[in-house]
Protein backbone atom coordinates (compact mmCIF):
# COMPACT_ATOMS: atom_id res chain seq x y z
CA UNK A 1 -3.64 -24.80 23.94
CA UNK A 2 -4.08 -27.57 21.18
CA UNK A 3 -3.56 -27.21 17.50
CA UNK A 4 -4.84 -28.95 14.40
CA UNK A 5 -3.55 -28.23 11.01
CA UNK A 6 -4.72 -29.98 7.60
CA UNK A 7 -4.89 -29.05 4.03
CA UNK A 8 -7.41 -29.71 1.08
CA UNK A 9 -6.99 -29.01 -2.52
CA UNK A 10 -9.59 -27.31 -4.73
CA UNK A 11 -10.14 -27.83 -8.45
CA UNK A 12 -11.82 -24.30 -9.71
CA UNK A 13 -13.34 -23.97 -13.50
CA UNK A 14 -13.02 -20.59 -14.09
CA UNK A 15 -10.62 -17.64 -14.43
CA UNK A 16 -12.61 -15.59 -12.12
CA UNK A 17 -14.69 -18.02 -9.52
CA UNK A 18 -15.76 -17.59 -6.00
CA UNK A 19 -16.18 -21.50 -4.35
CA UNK A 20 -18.08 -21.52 -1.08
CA UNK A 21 -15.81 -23.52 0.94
CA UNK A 22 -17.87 -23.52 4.67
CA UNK A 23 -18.77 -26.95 4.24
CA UNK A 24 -15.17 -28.76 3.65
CA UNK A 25 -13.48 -26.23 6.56
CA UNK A 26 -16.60 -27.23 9.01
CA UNK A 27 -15.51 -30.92 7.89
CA UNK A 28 -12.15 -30.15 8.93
CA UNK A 29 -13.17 -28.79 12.33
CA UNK A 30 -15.44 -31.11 13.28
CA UNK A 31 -13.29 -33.83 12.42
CA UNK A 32 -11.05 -32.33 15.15
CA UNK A 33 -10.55 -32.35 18.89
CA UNK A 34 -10.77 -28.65 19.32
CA UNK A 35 -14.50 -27.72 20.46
CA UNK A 36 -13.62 -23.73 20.98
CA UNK A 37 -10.85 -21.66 19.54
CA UNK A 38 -9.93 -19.58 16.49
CA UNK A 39 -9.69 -21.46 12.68
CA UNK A 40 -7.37 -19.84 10.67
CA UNK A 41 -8.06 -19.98 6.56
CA UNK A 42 -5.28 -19.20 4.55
CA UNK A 43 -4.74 -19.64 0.46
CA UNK A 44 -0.79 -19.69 -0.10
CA UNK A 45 -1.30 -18.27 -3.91
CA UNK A 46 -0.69 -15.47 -4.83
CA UNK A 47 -3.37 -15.30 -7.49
CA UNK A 48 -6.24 -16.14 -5.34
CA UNK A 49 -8.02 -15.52 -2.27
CA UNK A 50 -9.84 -15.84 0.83
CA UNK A 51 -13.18 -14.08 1.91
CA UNK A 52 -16.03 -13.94 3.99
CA UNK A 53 -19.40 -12.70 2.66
CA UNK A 54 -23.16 -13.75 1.93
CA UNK A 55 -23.61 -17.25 0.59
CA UNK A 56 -27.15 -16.86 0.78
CA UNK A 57 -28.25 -15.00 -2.66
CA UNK A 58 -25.61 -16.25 -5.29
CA UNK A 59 -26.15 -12.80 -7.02
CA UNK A 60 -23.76 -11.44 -4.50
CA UNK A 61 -20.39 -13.39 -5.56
CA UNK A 62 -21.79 -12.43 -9.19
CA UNK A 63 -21.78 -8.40 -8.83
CA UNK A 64 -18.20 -8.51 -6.94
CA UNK A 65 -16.57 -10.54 -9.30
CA UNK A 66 -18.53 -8.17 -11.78
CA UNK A 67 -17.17 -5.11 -9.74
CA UNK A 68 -13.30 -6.78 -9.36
CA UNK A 69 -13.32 -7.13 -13.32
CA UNK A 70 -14.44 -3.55 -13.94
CA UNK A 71 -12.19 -2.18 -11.49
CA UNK A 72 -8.98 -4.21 -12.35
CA UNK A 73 -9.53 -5.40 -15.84
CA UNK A 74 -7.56 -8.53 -17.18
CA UNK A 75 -5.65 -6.40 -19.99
CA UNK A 76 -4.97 -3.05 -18.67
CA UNK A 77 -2.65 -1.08 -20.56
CA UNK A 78 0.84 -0.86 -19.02
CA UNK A 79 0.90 -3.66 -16.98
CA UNK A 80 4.04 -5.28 -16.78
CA UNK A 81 4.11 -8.73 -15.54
CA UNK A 82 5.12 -11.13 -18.34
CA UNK A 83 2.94 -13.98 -17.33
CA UNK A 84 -0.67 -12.08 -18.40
CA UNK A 85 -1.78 -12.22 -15.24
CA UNK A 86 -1.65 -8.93 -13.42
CA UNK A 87 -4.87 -8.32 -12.70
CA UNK A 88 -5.20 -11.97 -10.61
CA UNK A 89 -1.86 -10.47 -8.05
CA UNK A 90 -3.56 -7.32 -7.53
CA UNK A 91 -7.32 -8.88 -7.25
CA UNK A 92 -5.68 -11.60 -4.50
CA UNK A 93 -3.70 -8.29 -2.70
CA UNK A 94 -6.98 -6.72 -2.51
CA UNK A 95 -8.85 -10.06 -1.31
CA UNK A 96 -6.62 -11.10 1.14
CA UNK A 97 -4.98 -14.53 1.86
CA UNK A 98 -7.13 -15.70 4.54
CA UNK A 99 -9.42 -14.95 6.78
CA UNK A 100 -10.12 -16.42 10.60
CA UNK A 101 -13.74 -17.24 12.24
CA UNK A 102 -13.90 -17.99 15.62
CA UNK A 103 -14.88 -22.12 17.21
CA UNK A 104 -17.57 -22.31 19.14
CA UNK A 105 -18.68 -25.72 20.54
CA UNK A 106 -16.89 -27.44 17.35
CA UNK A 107 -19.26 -25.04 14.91
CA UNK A 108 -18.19 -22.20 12.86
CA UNK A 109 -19.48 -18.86 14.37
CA UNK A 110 -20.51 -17.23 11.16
CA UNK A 111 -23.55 -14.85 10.69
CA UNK A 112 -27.05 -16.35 9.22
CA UNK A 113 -25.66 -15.55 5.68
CA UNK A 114 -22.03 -15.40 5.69
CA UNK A 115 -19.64 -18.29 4.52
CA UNK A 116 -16.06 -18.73 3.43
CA UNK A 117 -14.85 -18.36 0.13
CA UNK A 118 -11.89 -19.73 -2.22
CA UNK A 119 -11.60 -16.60 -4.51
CA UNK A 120 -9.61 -17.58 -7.89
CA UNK A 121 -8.65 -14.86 -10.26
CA UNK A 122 -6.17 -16.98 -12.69
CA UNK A 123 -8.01 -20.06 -12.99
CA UNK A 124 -8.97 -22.67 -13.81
CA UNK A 125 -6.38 -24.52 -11.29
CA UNK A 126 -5.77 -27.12 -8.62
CA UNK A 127 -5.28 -25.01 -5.87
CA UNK A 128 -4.66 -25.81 -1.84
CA UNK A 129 -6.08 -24.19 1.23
CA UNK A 130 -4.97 -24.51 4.36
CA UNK A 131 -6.84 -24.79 7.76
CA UNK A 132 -5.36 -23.75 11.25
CA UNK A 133 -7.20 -24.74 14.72
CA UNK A 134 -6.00 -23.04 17.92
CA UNK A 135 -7.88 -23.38 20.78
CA UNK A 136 -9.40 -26.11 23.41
């Protein structure tokens, strides 16, 4: 079993942003050794995210940032965090830190319209994500 571990940093522009991140973790992969395994995704914030969904129609990361803002508004009465950013912990607890997609001859083995996302919900930042190979 081998294992490949590396780390990019992402510059988001917005409070609330969903970055489609398939290409740079393909980059990562392909760049590796490792032609079949499991990649590990994982966001160590804990006011942003990780998630899979449709990168095909960019209406889609529209209505669920649209949904996440209705549902867990920035300035919700009684919250109590001093730092005025409440809503971003309990959007990222919701998301999810990371994600994993399973190697397949040194490809990603996502569905026709799925890729990876960097979800930020207290932006705009310089954030890091970092990628984990095991496999052969």
């Amino acid at each position: 079993m081998a294992v490949m571990q590396d780390t990019f940093s992402i510059r988001t522009t917005q409070r609330n942003e969903m970055v489609d991140i398939t290409s740079q973790v393909q980059d990562l992969v392909s760049g590796g050794k490792i032609q079949n395994g499991v990649v590990t995704i994982y966001c160590p914030h804990t006011t942003a995210g990780i998630t899979i969904n449709e990168n095909a129609d960019p209406d889609v990361v529209h209505d669920i940032l649209l949904t996440l803002h209705a549902l867990i508004p920035q300035n919700r009465p009684g919250y109590r965090h001093s730092e005025g950013n409440s809503d971003a912990h309990v959007k990222s607890s919701l998301v999810g830190a990371g994600e994993q997609v399973l190697l397949e001859n040194g490809r990603l083995h996502l569905g026709t319209w799925q890729g990876i996302y960097f979800c930020e919900f207290d932006g705009p930042r310089t954030r890091k994500v970092s990628v984990q190979v095991l496999g052969e």
